[in-house]
Protein backbone atom coordinates (compact mmCIF):
# COMPACT_ATOMS: atom_id res chain seq x y z
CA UNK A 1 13.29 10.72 15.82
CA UNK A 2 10.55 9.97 13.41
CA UNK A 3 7.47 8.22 14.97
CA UNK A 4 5.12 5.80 12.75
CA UNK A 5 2.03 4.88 14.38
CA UNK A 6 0.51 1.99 12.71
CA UNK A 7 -0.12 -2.02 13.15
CA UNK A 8 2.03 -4.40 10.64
CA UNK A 9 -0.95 -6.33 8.68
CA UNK A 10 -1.84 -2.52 7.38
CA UNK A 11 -0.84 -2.27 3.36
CA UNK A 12 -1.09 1.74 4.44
CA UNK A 13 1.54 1.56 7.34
CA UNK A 14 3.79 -0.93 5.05
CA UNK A 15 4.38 1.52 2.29
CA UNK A 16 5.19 4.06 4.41
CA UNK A 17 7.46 2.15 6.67
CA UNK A 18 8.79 0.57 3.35
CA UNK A 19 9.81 4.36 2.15
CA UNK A 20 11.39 4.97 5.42
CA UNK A 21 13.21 1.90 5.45
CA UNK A 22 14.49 2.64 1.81
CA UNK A 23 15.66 5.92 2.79
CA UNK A 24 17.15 5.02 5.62
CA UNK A 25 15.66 7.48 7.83
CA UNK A 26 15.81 6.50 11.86
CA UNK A 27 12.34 6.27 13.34
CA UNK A 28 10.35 4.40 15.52
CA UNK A 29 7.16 1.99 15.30
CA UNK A 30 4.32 2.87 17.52
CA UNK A 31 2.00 -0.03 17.76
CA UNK A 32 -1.78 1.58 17.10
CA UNK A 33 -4.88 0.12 15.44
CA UNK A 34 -6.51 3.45 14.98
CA UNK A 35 -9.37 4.12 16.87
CA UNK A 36 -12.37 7.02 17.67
CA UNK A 37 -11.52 7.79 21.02
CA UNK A 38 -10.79 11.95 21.60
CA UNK A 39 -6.72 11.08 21.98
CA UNK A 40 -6.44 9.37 18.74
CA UNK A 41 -8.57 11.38 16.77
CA UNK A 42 -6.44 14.37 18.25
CA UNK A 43 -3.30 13.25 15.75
CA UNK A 44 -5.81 11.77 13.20
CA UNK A 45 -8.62 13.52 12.76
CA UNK A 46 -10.17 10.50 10.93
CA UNK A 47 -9.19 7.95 13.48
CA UNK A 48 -6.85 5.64 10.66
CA UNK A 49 -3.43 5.08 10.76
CA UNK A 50 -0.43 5.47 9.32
CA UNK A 51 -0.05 8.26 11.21
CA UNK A 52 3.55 9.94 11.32
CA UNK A 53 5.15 12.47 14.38
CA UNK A 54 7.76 15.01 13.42
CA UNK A 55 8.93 17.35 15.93
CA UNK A 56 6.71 19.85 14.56
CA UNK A 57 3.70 17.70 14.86
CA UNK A 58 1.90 14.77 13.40
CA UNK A 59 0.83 14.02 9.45
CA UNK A 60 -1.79 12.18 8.12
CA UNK A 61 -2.84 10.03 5.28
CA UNK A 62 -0.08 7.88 3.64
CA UNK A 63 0.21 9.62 0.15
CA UNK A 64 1.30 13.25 2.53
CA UNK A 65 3.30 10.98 4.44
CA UNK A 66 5.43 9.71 1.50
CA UNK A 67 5.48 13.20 -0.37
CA UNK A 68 6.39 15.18 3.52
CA UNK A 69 9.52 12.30 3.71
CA UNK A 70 10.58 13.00 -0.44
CA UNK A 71 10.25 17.05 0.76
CA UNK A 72 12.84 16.57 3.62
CA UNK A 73 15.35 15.40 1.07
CA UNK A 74 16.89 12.89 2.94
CA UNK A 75 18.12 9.44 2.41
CA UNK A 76 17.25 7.98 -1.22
CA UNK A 77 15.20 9.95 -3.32
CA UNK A 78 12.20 7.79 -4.12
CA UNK A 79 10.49 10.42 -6.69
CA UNK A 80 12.48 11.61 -9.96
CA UNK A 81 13.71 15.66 -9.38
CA UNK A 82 12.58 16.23 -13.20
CA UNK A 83 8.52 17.76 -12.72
CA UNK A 84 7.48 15.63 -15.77
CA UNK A 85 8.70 12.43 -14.39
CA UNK A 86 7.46 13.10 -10.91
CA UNK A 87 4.20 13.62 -12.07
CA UNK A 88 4.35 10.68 -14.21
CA UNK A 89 5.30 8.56 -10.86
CA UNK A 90 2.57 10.27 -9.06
CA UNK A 91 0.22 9.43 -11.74
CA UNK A 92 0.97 5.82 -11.42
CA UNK A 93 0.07 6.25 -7.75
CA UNK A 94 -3.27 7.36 -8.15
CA UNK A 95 -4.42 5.02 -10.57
CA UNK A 96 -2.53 2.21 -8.84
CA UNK A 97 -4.82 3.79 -5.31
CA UNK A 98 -8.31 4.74 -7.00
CA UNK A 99 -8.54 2.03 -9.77
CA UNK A 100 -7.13 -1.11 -7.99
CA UNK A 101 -6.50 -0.40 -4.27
CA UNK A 102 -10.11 0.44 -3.53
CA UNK A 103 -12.14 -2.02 -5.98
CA UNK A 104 -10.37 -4.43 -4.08
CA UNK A 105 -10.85 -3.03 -0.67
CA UNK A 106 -14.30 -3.21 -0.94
CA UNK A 107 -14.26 -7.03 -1.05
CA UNK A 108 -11.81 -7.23 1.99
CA UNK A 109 -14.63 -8.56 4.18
CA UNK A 110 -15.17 -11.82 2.66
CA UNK A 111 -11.78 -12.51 1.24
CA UNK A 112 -9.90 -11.76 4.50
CA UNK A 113 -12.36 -11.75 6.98
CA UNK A 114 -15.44 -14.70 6.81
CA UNK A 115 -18.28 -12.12 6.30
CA UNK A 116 -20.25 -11.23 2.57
CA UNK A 117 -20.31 -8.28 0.40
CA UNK A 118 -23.41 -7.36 -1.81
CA UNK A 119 -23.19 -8.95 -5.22
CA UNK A 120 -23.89 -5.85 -6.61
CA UNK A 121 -20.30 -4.30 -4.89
CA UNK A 122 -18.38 -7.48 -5.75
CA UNK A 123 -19.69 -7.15 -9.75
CA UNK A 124 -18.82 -3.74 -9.99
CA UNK A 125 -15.47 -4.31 -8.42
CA UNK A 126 -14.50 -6.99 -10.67
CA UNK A 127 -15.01 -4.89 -13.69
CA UNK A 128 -13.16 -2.21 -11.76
CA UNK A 129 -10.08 -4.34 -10.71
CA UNK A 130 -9.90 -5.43 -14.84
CA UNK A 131 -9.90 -1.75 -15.90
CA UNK A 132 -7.53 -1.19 -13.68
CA UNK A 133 -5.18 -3.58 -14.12
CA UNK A 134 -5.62 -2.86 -18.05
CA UNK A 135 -5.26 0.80 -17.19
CA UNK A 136 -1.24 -0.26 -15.15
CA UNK A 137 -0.70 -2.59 -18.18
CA UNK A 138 -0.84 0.57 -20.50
CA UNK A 139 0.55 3.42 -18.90
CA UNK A 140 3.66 1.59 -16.70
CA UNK A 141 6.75 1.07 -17.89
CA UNK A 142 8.43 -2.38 -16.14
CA UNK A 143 11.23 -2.01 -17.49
CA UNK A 144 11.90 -3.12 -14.84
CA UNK A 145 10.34 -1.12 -11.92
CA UNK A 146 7.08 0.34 -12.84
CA UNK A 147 7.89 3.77 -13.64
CA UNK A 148 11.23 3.02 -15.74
CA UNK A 149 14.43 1.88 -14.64
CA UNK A 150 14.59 3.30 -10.85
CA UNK A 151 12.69 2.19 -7.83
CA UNK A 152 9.91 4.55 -6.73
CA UNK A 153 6.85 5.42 -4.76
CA UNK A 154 4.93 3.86 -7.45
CA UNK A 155 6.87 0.31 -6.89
CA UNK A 156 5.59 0.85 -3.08
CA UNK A 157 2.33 1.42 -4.12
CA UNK A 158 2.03 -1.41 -6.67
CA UNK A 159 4.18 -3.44 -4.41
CA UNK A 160 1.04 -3.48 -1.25
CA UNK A 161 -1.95 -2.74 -3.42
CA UNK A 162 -1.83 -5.10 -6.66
CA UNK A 163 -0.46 -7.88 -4.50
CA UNK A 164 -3.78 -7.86 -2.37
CA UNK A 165 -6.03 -6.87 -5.37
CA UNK A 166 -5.03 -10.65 -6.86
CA UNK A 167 -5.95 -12.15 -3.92
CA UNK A 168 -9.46 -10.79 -4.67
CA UNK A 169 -9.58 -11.24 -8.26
CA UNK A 170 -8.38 -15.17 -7.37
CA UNK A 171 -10.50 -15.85 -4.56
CA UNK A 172 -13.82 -14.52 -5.83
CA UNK A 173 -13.75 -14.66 -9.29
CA UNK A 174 -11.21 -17.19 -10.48
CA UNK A 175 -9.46 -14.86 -12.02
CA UNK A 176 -5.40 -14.45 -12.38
CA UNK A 177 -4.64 -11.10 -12.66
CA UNK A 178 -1.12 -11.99 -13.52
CA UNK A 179 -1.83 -14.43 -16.33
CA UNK A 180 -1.40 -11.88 -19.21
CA UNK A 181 0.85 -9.79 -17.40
CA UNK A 182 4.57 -10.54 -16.97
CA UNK A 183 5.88 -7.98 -16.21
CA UNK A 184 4.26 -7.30 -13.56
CA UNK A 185 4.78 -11.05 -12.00
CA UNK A 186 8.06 -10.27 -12.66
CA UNK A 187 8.59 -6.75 -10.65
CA UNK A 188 6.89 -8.73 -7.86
CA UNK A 189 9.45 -11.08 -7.65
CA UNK A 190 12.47 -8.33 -8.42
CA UNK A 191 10.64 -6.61 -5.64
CA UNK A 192 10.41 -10.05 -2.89
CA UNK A 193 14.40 -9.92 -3.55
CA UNK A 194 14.61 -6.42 -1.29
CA UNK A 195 15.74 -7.29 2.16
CA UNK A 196 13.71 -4.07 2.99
CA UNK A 197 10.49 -5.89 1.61
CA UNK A 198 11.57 -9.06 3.47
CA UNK A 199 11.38 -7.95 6.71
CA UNK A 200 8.15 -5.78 6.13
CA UNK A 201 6.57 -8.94 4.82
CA UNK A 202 8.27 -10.85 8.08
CA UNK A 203 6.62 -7.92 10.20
CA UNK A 204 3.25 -8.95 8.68
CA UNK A 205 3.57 -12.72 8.67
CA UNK A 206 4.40 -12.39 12.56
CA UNK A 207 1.35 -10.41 13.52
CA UNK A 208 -1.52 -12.06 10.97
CA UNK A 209 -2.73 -14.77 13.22
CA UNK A 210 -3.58 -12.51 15.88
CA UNK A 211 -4.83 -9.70 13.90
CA UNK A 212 -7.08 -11.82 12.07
CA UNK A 213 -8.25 -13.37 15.38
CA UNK A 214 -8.49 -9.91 17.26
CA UNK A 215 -11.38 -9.08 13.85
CA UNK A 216 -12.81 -12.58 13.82
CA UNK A 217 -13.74 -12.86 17.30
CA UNK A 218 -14.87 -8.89 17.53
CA UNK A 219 -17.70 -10.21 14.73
């Protein structure tokens, strides 16, 4: 059986457990916050998580992950078979990752966790996490899942990186991202119906407190 290694609170871990979960593939949750010590860094070479063990060995970072589960070909297929349309999903990805998921990221520390971030970071992520969001606005489709009409990768990637990229855009600069931008408010509810999501989301609820305690108090 499939092994995750990972910690619940982690929008990484989610989307793979999320794909895993959608697929229906058996596998089990091993409890890890990453780390630098030699055993860790022995499976992940960079010390993060998710981190997933196959019986040949373990894979690293979550976009492999996702493309090593679509490559076994079992369970739902959660990227189109047609090259064109898998690249357009993968597409989505990227610019989903690189122009929303990191702007945001780097304004974790005071939004989640009580410290600051250089004014000169949080500028140049706001203007990132509007081109960004302008950039999704243009090139997805909602209609109604982001790529077209099926769910995908790109769903799991909007799904735990745009949700946590308004939390920035609200908290430090006032601003909605979902103001001007239905459809996307409304894949994010379409998406909250999945009883998949729901119990990811449960998963998270149950171990915030004492995640955000465990980085509070290690300050």
């Amino acid at each position: 059986m499939l092994k995750l290694y990972g910690f619940a609170v982690s929008n990484y871990f989610n989307m793979v457990k999320l794909a895993l979960l959608e697929k229906g593939v058996p596998f089990e949750v091993v409890d890890m916050h990453g780390g630098q010590g030699d055993e860790f860094l022995a499976i992940s070479p960079r010390g993060k998580v998710p981190v997933l063990q196959t019986e040949q060995g373990f894979i690293n970072e979550t976009s492999v992950i996702l493309d090593y589960l679509e490559d076994r070909q079992s369970g739902q297929a959660l990227l189109p078979a047609e090259p064109h349309a898998r690249a357009y999903v993968r597409s989505l990805m990227r610019e989903i990752e690189l122009y929303i998921e990191l702007p945001a990221r780097a304004c974790y520390l005071e939004v989640f966790f009580g410290g600051r971030v250089d004014e000169a970071i949080k500028a140049k992520a706001k203007g990132d996490l509007l081109a960004g969001a302008a950039t999704l606005k243009r090139h997805g489709k909602f209609s109604p899942y982001v790529a077209g009409e099926r769910f995908s990768l790109a769903d799991i990637y909007f799904l735990y990186s745009f949700d946590l990229a308004c939390t920035v855009a609200k908290k430090l600069f006032e601003i909605d991202l979902l103001a001007d931008f239905p459809a996307a408010k409304a894949l994010f509810a379409l998406l909250n119906q999945n009883p998949h999501v729901q119990q990811v989301a449960a998963d998270k609820d149950a171990e915030m407190a004492g995640f955000l305690a465990k980085v509070r108090g290690g300050k």
